[in-house]
C-alpha atoms as a PDB file:
ATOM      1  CA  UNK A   1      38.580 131.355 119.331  1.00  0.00           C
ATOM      2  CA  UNK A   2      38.948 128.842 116.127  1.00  0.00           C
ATOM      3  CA  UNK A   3      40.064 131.851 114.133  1.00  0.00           C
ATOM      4  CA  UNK A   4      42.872 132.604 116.654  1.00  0.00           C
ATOM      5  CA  UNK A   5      44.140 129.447 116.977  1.00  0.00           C
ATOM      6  CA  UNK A   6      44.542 128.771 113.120  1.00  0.00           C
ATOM      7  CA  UNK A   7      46.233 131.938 113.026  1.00  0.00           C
ATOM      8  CA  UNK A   8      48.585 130.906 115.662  1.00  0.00           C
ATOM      9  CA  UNK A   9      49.385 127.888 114.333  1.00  0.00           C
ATOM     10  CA  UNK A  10      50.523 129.593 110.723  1.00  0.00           C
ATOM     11  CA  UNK A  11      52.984 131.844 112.632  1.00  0.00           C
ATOM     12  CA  UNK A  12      54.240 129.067 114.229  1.00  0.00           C
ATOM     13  CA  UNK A  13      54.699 127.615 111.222  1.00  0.00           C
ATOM     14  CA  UNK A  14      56.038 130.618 109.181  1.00  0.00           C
ATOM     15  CA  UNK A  15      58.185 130.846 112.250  1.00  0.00           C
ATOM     16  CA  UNK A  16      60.058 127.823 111.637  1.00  0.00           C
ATOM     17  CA  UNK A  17      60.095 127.745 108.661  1.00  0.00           C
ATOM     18  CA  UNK A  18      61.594 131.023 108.604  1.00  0.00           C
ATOM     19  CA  UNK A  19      64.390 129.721 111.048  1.00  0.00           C
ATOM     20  CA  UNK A  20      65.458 126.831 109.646  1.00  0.00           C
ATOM     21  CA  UNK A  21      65.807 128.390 105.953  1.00  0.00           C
ATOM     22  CA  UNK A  22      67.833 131.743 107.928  1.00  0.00           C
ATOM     23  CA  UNK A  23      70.153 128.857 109.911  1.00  0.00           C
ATOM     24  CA  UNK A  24      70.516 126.706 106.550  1.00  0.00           C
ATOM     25  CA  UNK A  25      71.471 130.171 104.318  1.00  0.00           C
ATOM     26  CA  UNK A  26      74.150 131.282 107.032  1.00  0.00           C
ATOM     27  CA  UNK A  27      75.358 127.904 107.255  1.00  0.00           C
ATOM     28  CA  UNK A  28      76.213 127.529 103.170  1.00  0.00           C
ATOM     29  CA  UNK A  29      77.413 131.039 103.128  1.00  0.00           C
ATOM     30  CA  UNK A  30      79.686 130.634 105.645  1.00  0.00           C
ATOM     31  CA  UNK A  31      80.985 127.638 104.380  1.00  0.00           C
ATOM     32  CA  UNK A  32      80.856 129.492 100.760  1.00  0.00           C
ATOM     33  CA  UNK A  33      83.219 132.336 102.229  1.00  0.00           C
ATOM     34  CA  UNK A  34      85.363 130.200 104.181  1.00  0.00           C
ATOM     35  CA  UNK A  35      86.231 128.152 100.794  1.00  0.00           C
ATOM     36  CA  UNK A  36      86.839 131.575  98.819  1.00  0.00           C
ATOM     37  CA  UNK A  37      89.277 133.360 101.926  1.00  0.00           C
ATOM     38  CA  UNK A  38      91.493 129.584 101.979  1.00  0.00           C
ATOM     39  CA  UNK A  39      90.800 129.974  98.104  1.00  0.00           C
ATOM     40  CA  UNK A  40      92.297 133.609  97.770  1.00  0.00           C
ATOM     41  CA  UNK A  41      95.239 133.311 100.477  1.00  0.00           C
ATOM     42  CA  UNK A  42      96.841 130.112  98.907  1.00  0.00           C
ATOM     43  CA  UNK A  43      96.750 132.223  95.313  1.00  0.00           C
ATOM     44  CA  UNK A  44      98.333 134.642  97.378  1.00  0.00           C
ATOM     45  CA  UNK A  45     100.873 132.431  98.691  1.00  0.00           C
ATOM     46  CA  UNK A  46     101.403 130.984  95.231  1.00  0.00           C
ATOM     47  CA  UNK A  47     101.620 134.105  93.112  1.00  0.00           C
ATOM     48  CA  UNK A  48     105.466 134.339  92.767  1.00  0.00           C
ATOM     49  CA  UNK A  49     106.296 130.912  92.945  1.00  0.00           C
ATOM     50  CA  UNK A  50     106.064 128.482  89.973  1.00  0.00           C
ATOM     51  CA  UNK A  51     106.276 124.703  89.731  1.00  0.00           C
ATOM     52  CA  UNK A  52     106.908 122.444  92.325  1.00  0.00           C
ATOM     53  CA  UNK A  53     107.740 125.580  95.325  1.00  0.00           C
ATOM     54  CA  UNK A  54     103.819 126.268  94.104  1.00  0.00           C
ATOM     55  CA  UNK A  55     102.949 122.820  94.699  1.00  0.00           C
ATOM     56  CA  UNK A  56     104.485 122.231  97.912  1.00  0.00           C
ATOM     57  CA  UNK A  57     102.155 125.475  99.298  1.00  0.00           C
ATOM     58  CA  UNK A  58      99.194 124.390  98.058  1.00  0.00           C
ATOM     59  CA  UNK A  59      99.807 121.012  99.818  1.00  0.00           C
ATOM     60  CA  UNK A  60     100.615 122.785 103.059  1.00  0.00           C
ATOM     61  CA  UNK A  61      97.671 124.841 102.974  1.00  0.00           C
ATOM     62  CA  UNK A  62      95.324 121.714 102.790  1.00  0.00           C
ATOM     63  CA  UNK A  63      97.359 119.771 105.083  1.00  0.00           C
ATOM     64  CA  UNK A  64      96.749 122.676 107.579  1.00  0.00           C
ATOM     65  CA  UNK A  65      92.793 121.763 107.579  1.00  0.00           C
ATOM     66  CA  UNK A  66      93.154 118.215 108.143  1.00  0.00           C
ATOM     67  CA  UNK A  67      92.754 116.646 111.750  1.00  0.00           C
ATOM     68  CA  UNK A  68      95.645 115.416 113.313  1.00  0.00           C
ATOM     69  CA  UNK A  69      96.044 111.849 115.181  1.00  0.00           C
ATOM     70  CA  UNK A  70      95.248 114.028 118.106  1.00  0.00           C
ATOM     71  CA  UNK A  71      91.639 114.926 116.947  1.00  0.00           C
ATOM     72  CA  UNK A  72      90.404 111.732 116.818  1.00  0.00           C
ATOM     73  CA  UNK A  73      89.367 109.660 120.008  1.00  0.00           C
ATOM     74  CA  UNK A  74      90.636 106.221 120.158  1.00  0.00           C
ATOM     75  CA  UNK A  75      89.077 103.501 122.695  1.00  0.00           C
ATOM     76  CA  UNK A  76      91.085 101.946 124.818  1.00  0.00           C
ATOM     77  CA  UNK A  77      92.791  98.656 123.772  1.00  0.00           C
ATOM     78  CA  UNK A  78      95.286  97.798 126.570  1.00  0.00           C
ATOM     79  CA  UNK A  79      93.047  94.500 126.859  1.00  0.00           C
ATOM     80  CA  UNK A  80      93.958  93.906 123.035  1.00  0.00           C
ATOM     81  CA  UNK A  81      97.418  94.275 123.885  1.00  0.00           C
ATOM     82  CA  UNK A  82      97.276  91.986 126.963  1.00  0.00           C
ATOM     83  CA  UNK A  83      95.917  89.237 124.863  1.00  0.00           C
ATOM     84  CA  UNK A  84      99.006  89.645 122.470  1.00  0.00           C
ATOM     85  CA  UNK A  85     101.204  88.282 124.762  1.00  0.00           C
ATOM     86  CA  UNK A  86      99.178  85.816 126.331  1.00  0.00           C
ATOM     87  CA  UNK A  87      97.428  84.480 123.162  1.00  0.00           C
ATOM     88  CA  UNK A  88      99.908  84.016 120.427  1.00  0.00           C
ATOM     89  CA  UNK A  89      98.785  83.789 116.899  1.00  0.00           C
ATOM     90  CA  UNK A  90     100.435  82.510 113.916  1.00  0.00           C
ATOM     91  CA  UNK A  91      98.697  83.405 110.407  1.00  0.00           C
ATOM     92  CA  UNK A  92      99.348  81.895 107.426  1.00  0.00           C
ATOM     93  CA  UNK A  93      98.416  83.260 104.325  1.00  0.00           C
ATOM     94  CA  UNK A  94      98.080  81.021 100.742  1.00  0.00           C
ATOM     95  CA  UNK A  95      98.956  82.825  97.636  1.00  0.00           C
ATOM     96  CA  UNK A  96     100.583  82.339  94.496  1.00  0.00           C
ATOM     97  CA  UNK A  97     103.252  84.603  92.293  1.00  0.00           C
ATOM     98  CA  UNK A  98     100.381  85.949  90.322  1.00  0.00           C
ATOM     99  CA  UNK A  99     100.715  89.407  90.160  1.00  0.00           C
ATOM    100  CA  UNK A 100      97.823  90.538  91.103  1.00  0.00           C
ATOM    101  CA  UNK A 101      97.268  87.952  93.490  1.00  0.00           C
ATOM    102  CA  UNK A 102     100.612  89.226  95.109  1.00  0.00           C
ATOM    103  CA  UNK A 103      98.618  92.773  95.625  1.00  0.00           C
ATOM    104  CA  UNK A 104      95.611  91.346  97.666  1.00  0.00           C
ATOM    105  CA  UNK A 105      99.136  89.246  99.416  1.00  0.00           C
ATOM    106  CA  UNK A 106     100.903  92.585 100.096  1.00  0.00           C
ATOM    107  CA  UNK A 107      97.406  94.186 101.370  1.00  0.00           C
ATOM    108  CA  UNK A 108      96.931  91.906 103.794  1.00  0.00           C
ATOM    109  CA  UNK A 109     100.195  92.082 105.393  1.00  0.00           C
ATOM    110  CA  UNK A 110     100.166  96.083 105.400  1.00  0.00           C
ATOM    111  CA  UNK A 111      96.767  95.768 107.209  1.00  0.00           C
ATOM    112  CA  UNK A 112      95.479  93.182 109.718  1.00  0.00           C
ATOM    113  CA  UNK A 113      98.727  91.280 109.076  1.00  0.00           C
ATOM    114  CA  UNK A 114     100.336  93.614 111.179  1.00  0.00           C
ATOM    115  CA  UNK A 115      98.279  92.452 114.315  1.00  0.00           C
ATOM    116  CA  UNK A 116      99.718  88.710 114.234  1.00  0.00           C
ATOM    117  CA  UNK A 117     102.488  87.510 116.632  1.00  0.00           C
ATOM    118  CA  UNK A 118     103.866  86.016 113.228  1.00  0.00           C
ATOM    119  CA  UNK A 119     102.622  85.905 109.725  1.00  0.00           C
ATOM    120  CA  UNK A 120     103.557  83.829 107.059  1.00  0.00           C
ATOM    121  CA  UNK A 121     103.144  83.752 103.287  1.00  0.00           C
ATOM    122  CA  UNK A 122     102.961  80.496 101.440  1.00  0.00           C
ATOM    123  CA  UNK A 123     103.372  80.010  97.710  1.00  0.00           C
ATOM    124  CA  UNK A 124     104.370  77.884  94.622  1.00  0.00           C
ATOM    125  CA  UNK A 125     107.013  79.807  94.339  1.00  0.00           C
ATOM    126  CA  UNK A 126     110.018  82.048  96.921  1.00  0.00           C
ATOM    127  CA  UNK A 127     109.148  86.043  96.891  1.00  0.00           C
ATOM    128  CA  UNK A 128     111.503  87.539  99.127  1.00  0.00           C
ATOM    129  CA  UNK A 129     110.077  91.203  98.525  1.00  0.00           C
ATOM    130  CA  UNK A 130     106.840  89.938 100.286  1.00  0.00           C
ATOM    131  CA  UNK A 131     108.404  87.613 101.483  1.00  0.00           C
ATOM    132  CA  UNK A 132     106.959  84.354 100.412  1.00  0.00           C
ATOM    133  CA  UNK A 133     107.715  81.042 101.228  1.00  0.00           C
ATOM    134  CA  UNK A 134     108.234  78.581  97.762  1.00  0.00           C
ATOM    135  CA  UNK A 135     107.391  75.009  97.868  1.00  0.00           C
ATOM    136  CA  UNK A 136     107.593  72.155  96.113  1.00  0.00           C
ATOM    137  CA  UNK A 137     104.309  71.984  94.408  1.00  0.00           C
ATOM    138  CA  UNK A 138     102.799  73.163  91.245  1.00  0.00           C
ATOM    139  CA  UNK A 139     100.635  75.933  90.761  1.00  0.00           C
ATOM    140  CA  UNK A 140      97.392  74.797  90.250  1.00  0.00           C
ATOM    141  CA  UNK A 141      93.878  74.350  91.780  1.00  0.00           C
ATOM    142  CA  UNK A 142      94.320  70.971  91.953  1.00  0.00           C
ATOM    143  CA  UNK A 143      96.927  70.956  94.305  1.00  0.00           C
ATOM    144  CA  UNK A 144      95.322  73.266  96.836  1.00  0.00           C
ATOM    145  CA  UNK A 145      95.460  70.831  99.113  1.00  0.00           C
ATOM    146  CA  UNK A 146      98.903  69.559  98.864  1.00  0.00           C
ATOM    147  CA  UNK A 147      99.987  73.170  99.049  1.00  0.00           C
ATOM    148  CA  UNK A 148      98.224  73.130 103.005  1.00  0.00           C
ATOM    149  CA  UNK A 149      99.575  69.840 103.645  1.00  0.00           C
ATOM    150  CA  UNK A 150     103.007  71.440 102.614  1.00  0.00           C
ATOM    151  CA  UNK A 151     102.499  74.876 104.953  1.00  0.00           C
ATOM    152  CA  UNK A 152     101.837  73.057 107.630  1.00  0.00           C
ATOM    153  CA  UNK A 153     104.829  70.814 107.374  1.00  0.00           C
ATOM    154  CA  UNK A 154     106.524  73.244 107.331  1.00  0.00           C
ATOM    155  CA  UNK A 155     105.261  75.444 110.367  1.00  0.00           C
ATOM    156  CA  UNK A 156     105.261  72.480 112.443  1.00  0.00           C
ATOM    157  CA  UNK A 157     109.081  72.267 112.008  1.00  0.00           C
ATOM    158  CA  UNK A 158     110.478  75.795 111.469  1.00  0.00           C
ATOM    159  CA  UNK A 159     107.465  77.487 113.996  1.00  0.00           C
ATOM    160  CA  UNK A 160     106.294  75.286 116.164  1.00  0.00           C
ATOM    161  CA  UNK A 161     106.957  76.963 119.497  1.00  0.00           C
ATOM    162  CA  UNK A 162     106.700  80.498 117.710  1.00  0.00           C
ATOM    163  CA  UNK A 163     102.576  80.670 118.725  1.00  0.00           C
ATOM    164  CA  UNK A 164     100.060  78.788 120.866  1.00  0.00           C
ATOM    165  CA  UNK A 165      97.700  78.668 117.769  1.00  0.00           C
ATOM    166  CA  UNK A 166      97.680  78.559 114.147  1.00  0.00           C
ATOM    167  CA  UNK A 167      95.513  79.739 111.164  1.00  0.00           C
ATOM    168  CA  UNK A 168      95.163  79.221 107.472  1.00  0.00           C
ATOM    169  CA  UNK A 169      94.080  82.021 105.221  1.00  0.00           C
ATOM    170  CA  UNK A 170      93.951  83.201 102.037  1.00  0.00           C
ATOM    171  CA  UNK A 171      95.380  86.445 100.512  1.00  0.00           C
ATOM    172  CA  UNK A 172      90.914  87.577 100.325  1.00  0.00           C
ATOM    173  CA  UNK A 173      90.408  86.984 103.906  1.00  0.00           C
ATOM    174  CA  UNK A 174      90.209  89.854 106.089  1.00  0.00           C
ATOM    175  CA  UNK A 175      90.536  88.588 109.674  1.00  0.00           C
ATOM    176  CA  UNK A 176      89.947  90.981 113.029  1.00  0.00           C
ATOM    177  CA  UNK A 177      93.088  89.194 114.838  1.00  0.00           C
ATOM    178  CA  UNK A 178      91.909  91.349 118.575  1.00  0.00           C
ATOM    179  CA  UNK A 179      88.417  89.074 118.213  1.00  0.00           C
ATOM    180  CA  UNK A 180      89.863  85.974 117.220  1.00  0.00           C
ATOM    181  CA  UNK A 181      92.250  86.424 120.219  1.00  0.00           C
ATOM    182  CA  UNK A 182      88.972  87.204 122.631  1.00  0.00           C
ATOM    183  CA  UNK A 183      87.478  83.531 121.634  1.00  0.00           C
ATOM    184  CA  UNK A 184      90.513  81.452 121.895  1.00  0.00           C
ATOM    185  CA  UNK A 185      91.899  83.184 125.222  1.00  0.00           C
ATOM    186  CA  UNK A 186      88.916  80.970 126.790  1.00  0.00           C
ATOM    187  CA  UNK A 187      90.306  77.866 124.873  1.00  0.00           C
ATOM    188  CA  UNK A 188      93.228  75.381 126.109  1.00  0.00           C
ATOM    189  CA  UNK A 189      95.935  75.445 123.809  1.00  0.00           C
ATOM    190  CA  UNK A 190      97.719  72.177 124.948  1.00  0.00           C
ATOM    191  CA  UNK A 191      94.778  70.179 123.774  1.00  0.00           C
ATOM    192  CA  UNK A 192      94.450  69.319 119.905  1.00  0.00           C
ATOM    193  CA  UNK A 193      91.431  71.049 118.530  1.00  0.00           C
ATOM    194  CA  UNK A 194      90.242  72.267 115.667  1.00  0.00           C
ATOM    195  CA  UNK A 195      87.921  75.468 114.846  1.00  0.00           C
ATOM    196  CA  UNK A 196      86.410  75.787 111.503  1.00  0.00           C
ATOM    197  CA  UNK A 197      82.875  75.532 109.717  1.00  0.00           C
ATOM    198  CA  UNK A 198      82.663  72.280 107.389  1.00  0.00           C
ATOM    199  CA  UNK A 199      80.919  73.384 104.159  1.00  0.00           C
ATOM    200  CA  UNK A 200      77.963  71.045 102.945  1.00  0.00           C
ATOM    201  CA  UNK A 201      77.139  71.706  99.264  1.00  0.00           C
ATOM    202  CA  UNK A 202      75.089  68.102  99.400  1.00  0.00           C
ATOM    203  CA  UNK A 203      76.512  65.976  96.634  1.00  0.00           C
ATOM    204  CA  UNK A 204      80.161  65.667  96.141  1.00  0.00           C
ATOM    205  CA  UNK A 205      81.160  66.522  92.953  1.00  0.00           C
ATOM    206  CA  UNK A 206      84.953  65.154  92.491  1.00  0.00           C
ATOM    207  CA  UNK A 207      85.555  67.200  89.745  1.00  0.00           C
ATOM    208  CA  UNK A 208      84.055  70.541  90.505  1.00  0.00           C
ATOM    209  CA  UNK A 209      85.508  73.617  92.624  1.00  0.00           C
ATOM    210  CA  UNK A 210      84.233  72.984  95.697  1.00  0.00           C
END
């Protein structure tokens, strides 16, 4: 009875094993073939056509295998868009005419930037490919904080009734503008408040960064 239960067990085993290494094979050598047929019909497509007619093939015969916008499943964010027009959010971004500062600027208002009611850049100096607002302060660390004063003097008399709230960031902040909406929807806007996290580094150092 031992006997035939051991050797039960090791067919069970060699069973599975079996399976799993046939399912794996078929699976690579599927994909193997499929590769070589898209492989061999776009030299086919190619074969009398040089250059950029060559080119523009190849590109539609890999275009053809990617998903379209259709393929994907997208939840449903008609409470997002709700809280667009109830909650109105003005973002305003610091940066400077540094070049590559201007890069992080110009990827932040090709991404979440998009998702503001308004967003404004603020610099030392106008950029209207941006665009960027210039003021009158000098491009340094040191005047960081004139530079906020300035953007908000500003805002306060060119945007005031533009939004119901406003936010400072910087051209490295990434900011999910749907959540930010969720937690102030629950917050009066009439009332003067402030939401931020005061950073305690224990001794102030007048001179340092921070």
């Amino acid at each position: 009875m031992a006997l035939l239960l051991i050797r039960t067990t090791r067919t069970l085993k060699t069973f599975f094993v079996g399976f799993i290494i046939g399912f794996l094979g078929d699976f690579f050598v599927q994909n193997f073939w499929q590769d070589i047929m898209v492989t061999s019909s776009m030299q086919k497509s190619t074969r009398n056509l040089t250059g950029r007619d060559s080119q523009n093939v190849i590109n539609t015969k890999l275009n053809d295998n990617v998903p379209t916008r259709s393929d994907f499943i997208y939840e449903d964010n008609s409470l997002a868009q709700k809280l667009k027009s109830h909650v109105r959010v003005l973002i305003w971004v610091m940066t400077s005419p540094d070049n590559i500062v201007k890069l992080k600027a110009k990827a932040v208002r090709d991404t979440w930037g998009k998702r503001c009611n308004k967003l404004l850049f603020f610099s030392s100096k106008d950029d209207p490919q941006l665009p960027a607002i210039g003021l009158n302060v000098t491009e340094s660390y040191e005047n960081l904080t004139d530079k906020t004063r300035q953007a908000f003097h500003y805002i306060y008399r060119h945007h005031y009734n533009d939004a119901d709230w406003f936010m400072k960031a910087d051209d490295d902040t990434y900011v999910i503008v749907e959540n930010l909406r969720y937690f102030l929807f629950s917050q009066n806007s009439s009332e003067p408040v402030y939401f931020g996290h005061r950073l305690n580094i224990g001794e102030f150092n007048r001179y340092g960064k921070y």
